[in-house]
PDB file of N, CA and C in Angstrom:
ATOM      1  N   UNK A   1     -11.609  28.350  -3.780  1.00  0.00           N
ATOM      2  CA  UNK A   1     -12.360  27.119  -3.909  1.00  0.00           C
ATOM      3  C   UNK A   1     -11.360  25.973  -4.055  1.00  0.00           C
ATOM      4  N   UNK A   2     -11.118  24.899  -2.826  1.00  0.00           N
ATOM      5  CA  UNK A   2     -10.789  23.518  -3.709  1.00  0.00           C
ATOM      6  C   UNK A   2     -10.991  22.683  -4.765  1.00  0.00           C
ATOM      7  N   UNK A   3     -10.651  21.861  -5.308  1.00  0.00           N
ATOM      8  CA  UNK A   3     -10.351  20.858  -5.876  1.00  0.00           C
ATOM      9  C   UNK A   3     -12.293  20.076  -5.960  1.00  0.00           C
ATOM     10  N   UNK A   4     -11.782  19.701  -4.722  1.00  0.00           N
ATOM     11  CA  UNK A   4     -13.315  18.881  -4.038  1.00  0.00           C
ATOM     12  C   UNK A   4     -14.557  19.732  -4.798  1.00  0.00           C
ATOM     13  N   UNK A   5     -14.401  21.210  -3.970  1.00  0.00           N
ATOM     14  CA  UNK A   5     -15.970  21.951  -4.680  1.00  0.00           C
ATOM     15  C   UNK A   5     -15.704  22.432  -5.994  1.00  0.00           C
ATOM     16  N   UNK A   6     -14.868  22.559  -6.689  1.00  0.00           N
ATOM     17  CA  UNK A   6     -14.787  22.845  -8.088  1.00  0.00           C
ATOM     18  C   UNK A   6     -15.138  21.399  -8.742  1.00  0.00           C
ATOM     19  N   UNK A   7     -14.464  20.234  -8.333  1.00  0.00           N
ATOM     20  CA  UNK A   7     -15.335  19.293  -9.389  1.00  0.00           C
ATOM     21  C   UNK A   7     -16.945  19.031  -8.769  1.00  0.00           C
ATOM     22  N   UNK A   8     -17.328  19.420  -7.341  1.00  0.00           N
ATOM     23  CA  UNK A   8     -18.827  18.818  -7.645  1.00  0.00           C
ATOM     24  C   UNK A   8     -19.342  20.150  -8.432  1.00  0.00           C
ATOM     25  N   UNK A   9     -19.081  21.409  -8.157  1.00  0.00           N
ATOM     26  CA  UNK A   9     -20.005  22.523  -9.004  1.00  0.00           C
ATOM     27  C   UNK A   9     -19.800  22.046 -10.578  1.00  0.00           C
ATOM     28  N   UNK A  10     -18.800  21.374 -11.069  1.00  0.00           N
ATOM     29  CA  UNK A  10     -18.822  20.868 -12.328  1.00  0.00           C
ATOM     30  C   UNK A  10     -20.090  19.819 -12.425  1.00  0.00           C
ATOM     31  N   UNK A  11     -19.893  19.393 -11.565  1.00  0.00           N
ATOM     32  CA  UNK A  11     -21.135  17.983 -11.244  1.00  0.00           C
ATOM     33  C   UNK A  11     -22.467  18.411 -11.496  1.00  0.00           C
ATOM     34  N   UNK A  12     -22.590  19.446 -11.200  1.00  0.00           N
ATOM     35  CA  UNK A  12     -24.125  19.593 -10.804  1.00  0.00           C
ATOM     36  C   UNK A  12     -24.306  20.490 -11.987  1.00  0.00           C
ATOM     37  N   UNK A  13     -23.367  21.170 -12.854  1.00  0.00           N
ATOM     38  CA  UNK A  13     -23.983  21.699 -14.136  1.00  0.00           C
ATOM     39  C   UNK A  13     -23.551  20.468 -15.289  1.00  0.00           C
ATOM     40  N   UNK A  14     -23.718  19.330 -14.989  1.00  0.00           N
ATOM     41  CA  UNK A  14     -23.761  18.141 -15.668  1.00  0.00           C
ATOM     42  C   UNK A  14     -22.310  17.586 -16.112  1.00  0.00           C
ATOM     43  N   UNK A  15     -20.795  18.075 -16.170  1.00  0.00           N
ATOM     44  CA  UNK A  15     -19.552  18.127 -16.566  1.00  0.00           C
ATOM     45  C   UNK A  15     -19.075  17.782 -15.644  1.00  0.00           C
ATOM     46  N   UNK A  16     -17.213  17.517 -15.663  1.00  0.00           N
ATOM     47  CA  UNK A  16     -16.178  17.790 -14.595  1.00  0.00           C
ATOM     48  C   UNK A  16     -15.031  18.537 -15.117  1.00  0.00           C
ATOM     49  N   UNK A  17     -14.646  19.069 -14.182  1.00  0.00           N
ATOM     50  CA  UNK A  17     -13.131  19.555 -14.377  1.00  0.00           C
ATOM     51  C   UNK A  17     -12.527  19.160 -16.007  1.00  0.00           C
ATOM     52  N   UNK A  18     -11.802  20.340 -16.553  1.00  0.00           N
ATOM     53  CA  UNK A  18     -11.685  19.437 -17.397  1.00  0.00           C
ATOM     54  C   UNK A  18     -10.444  18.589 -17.855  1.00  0.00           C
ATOM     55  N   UNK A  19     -10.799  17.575 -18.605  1.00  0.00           N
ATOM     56  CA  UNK A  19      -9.683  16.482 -18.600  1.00  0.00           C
ATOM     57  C   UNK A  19      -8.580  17.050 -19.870  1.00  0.00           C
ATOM     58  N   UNK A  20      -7.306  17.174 -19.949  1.00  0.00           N
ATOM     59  CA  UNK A  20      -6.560  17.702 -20.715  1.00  0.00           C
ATOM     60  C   UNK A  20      -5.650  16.785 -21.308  1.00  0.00           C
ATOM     61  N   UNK A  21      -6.278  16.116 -22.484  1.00  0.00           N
ATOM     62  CA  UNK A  21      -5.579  15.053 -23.380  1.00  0.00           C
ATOM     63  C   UNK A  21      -4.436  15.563 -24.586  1.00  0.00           C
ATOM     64  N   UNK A  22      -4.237  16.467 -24.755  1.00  0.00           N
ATOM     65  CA  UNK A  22      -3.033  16.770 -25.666  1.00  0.00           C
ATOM     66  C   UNK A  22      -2.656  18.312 -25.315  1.00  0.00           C
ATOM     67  N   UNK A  23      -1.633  18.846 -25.551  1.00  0.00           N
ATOM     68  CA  UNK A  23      -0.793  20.566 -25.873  1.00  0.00           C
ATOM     69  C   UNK A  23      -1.637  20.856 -26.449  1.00  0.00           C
ATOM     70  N   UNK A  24      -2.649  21.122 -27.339  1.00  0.00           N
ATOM     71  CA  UNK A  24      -3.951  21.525 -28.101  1.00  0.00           C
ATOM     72  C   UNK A  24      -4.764  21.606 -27.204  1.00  0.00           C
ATOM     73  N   UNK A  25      -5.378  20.818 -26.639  1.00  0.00           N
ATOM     74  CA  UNK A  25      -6.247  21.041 -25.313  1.00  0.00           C
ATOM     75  C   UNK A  25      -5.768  21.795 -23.912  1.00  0.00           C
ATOM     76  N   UNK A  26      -4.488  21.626 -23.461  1.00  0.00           N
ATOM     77  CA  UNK A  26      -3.696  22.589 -22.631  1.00  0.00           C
ATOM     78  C   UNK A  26      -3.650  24.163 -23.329  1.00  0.00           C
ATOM     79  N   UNK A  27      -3.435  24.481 -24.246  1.00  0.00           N
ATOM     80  CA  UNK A  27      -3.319  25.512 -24.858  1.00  0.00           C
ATOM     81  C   UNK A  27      -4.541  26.284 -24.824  1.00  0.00           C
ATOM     82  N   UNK A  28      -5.449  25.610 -25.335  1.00  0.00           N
ATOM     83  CA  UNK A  28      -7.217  25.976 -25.417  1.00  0.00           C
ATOM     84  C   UNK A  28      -7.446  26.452 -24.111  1.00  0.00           C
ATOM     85  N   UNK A  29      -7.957  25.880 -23.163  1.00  0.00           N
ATOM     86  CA  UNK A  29      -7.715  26.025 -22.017  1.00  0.00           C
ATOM     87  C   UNK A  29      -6.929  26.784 -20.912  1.00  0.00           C
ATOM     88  N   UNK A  30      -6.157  27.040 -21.589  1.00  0.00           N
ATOM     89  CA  UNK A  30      -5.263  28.404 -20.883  1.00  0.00           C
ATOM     90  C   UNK A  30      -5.493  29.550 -21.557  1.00  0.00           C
ATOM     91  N   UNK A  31      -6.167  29.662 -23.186  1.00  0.00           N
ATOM     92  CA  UNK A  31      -6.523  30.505 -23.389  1.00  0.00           C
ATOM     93  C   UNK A  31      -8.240  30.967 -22.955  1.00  0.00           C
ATOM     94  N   UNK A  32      -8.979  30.146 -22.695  1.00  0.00           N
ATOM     95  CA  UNK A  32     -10.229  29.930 -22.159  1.00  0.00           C
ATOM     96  C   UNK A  32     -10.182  30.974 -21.171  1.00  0.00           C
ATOM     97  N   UNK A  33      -9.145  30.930 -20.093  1.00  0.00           N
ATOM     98  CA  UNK A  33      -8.948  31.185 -18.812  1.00  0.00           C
ATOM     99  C   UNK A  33      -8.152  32.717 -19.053  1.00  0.00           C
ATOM    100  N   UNK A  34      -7.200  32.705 -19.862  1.00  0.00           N
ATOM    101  CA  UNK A  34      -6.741  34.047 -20.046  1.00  0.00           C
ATOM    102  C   UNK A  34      -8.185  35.328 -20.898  1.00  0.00           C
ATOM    103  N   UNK A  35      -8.726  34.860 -21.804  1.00  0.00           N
ATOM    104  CA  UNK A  35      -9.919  35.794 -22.492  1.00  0.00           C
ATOM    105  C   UNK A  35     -11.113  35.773 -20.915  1.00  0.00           C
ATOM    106  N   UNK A  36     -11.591  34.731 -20.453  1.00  0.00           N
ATOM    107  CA  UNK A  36     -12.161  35.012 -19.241  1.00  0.00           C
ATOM    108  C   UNK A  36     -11.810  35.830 -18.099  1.00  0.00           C
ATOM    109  N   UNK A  37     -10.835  35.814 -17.682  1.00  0.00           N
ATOM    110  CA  UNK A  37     -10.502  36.628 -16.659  1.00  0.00           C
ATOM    111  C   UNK A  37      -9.986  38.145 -17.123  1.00  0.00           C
ATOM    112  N   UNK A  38      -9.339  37.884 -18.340  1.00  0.00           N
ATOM    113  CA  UNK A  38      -7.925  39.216 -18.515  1.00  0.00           C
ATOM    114  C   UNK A  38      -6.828  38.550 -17.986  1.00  0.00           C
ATOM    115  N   UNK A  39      -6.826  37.657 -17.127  1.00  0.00           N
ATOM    116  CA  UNK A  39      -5.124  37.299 -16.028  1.00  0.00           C
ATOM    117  C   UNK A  39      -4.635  35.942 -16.769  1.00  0.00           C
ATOM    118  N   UNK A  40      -3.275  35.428 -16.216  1.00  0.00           N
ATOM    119  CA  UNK A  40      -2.845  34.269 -16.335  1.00  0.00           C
ATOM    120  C   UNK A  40      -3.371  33.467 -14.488  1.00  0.00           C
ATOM    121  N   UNK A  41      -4.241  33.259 -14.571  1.00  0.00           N
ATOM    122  CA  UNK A  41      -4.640  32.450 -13.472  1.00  0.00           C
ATOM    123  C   UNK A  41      -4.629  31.222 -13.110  1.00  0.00           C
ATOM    124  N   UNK A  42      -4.206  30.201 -12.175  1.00  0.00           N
ATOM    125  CA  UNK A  42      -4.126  29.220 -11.984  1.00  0.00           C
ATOM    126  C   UNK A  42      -5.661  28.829 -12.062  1.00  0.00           C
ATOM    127  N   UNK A  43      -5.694  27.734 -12.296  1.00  0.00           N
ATOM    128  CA  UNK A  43      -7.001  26.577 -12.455  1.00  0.00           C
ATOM    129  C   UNK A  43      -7.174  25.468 -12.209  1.00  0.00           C
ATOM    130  N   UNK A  44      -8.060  24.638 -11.155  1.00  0.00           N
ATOM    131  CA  UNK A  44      -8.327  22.992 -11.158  1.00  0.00           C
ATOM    132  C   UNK A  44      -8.383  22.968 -12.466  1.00  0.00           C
ATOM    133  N   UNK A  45      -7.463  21.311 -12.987  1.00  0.00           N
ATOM    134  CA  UNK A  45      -7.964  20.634 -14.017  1.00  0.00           C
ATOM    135  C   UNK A  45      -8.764  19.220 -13.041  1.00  0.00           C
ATOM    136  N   UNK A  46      -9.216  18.191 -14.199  1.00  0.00           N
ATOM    137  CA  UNK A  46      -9.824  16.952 -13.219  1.00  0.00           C
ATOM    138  C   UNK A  46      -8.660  16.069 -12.881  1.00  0.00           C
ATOM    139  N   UNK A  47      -7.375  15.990 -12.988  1.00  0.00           N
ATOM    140  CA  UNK A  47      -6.387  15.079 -12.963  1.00  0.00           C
ATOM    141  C   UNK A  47      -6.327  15.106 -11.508  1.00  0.00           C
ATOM    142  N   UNK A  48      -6.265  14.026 -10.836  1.00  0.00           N
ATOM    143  CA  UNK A  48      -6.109  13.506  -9.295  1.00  0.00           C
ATOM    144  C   UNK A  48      -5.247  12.038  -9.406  1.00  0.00           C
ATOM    145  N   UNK A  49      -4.619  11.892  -7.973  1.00  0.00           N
ATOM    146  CA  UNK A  49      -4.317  10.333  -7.938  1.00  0.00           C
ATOM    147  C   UNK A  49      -4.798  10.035  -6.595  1.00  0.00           C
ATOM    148  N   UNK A  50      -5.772  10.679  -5.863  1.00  0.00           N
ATOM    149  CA  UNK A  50      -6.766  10.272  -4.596  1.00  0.00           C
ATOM    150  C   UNK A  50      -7.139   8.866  -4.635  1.00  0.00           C
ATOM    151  N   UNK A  51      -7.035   8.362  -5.812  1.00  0.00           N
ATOM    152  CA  UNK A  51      -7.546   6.851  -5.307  1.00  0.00           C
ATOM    153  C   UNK A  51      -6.371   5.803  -5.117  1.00  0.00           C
ATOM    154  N   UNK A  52      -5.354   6.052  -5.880  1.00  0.00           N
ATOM    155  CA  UNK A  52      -3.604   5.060  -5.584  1.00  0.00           C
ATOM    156  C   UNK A  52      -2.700   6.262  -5.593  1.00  0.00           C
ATOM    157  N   UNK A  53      -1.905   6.700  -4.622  1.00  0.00           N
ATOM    158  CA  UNK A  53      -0.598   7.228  -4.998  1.00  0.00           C
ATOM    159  C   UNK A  53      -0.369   7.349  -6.108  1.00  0.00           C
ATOM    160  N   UNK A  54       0.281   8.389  -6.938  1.00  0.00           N
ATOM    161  CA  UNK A  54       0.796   8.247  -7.894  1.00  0.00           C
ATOM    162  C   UNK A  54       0.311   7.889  -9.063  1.00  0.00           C
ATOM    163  N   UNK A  55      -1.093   7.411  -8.777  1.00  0.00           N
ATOM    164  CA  UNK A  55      -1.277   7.052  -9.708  1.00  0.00           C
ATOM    165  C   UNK A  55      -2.326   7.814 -10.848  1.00  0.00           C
ATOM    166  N   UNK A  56      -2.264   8.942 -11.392  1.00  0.00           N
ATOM    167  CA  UNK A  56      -3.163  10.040 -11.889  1.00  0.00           C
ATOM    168  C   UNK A  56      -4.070   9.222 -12.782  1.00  0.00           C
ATOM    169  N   UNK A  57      -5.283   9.891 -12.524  1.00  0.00           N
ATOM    170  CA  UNK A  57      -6.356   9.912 -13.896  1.00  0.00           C
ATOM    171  C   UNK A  57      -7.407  10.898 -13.829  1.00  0.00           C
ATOM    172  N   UNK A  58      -8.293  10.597 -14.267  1.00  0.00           N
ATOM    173  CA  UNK A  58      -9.496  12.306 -14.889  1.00  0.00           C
ATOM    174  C   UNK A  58     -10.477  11.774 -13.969  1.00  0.00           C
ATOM    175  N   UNK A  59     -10.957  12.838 -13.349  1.00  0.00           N
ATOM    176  CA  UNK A  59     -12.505  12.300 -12.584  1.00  0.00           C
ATOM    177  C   UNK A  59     -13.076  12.153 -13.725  1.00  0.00           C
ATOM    178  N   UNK A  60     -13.287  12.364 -14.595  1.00  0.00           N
ATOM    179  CA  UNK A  60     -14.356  12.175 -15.960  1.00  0.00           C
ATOM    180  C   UNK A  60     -14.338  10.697 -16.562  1.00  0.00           C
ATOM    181  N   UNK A  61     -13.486  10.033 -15.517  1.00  0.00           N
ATOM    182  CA  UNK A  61     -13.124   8.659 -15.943  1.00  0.00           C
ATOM    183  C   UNK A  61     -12.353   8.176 -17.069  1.00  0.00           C
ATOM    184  N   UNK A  62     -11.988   9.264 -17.763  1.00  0.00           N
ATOM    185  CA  UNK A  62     -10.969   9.397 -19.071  1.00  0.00           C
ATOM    186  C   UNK A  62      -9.768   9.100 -19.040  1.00  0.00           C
ATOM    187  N   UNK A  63      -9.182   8.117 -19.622  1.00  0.00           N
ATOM    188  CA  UNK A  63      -7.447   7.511 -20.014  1.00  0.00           C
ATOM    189  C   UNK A  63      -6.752   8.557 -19.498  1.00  0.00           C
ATOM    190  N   UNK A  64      -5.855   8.541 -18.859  1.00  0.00           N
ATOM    191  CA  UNK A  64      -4.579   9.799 -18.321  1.00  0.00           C
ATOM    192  C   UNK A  64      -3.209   9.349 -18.741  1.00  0.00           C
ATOM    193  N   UNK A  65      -3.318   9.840 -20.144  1.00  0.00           N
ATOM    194  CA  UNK A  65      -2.099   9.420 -20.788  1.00  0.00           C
ATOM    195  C   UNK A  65      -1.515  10.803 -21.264  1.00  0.00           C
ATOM    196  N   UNK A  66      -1.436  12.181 -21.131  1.00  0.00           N
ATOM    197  CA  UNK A  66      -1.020  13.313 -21.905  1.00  0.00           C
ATOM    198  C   UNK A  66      -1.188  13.987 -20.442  1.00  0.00           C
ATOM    199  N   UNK A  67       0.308  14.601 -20.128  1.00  0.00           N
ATOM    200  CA  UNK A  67       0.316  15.352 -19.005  1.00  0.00           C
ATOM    201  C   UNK A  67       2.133  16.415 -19.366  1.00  0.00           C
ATOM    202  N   UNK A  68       1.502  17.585 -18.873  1.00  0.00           N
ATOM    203  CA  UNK A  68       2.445  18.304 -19.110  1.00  0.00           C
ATOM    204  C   UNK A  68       3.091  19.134 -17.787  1.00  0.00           C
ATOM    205  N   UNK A  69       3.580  18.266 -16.819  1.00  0.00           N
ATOM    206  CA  UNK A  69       3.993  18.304 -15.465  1.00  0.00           C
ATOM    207  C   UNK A  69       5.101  19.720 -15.919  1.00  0.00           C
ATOM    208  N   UNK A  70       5.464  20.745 -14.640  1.00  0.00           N
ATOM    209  CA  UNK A  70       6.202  21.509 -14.258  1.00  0.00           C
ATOM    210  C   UNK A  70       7.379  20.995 -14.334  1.00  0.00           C
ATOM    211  N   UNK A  71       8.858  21.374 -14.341  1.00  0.00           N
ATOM    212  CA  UNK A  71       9.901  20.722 -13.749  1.00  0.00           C
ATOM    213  C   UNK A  71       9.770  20.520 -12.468  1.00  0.00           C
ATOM    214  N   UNK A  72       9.919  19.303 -11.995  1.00  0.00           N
ATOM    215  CA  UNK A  72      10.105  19.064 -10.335  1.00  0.00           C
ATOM    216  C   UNK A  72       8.720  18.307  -9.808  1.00  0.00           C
ATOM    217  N   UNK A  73       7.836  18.611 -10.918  1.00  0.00           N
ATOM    218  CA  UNK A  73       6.471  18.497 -10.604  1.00  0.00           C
ATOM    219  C   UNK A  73       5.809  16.804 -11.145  1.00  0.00           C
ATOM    220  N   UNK A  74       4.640  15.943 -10.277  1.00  0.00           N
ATOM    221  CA  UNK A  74       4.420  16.538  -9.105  1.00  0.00           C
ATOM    222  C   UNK A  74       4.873  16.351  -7.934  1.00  0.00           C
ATOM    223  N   UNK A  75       4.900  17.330  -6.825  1.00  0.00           N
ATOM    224  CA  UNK A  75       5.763  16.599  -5.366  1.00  0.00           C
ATOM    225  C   UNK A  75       5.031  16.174  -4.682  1.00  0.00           C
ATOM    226  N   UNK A  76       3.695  16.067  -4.409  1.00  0.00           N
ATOM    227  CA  UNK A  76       3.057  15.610  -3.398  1.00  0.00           C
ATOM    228  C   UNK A  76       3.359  16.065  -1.485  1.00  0.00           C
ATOM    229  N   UNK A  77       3.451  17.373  -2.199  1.00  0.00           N
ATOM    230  CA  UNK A  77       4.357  18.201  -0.735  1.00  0.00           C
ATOM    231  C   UNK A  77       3.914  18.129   0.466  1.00  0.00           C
ATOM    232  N   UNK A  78       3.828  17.235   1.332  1.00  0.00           N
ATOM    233  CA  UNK A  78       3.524  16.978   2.964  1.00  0.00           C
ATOM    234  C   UNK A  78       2.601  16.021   2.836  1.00  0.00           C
ATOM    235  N   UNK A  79       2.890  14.696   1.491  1.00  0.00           N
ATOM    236  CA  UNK A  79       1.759  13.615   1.051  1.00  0.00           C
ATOM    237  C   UNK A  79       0.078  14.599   1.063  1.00  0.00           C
ATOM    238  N   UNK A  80       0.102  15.297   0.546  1.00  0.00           N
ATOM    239  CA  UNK A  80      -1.309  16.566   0.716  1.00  0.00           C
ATOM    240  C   UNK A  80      -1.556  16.789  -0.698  1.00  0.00           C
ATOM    241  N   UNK A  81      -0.912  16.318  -2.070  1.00  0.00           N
ATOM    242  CA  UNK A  81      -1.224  17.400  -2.691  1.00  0.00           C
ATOM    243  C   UNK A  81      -1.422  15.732  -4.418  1.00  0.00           C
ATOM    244  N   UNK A  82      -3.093  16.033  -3.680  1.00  0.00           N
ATOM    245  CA  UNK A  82      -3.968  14.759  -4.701  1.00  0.00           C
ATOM    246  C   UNK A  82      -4.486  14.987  -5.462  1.00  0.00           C
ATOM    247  N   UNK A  83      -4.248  16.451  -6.296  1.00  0.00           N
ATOM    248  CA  UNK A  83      -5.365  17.681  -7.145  1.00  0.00           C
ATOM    249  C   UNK A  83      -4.774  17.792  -8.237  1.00  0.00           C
ATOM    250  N   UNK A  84      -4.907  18.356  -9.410  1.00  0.00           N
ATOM    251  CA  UNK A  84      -3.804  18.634 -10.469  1.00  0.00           C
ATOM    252  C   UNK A  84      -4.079  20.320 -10.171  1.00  0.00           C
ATOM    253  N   UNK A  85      -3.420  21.438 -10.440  1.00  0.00           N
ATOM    254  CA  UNK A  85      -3.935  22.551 -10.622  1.00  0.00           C
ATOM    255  C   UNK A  85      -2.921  23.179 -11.949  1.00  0.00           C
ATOM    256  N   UNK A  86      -3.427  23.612 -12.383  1.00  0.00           N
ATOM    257  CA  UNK A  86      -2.765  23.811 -14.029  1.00  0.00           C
ATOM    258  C   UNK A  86      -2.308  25.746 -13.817  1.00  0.00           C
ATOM    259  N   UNK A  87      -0.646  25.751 -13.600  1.00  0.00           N
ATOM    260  CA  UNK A  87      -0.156  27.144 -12.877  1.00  0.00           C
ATOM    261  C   UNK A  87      -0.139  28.194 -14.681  1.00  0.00           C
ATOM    262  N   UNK A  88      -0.463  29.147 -14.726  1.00  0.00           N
ATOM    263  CA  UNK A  88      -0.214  29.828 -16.113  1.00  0.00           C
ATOM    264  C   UNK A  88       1.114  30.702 -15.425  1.00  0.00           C
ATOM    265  N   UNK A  89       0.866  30.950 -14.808  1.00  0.00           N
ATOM    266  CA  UNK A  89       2.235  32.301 -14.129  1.00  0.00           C
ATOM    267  C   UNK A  89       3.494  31.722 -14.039  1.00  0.00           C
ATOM    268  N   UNK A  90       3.731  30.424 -14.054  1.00  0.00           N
ATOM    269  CA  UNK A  90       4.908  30.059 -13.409  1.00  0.00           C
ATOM    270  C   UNK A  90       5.584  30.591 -12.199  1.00  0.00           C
ATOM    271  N   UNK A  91       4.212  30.771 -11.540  1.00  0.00           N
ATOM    272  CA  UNK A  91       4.931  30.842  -9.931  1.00  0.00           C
ATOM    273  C   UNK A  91       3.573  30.426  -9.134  1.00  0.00           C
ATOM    274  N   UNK A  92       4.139  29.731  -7.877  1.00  0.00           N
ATOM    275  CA  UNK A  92       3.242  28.888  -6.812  1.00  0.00           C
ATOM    276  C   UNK A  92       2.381  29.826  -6.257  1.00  0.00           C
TER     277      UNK A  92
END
């Protein structure tokens, strides 16, 4: 599933993606995802910069001030990449 249909299926059960304002909320959230599955699985969060370059915020319309980027990260690899996806494995 993309980016796109993961935040409208958020849409339509009334939520979005969710917005990740502190290491407390990153943490939560990766554990959310680890007790749900059993795995370390990658996940859409709502963080995008689809509307300016570079410029990130929350589809939830929420301040985008707390981000805990990869080293190197983000690259915007072939200007394609307008999504946040939050990696647990540390590998692509």
């Amino acid at each position: 599933m993309n980016w796109a249909s993961a935040e409208s299926n958020c849409i339509g059960l009334g939520g979005n993606l969710a917005s990740i304002q502190s290491t407390t909320e990153l943490h939560f959230t990766r554990q959310l995802v680890r007790t749900a599955t059993g795995q370390d699985l990658n996940f859409w969060a709502g963080g995008h910069d689809a509307v300016m370059e570079g410029v990130w915020q929350w589809s939830d319309g929420s301040k985008f001030s707390f981000s805990s980027w990869g080293r190197g990260e983000p690259t915007n690899s072939g200007g394609k990449e307008h999504c946040m996806q939050v990696n647990l494995g540390g590998k692509t």
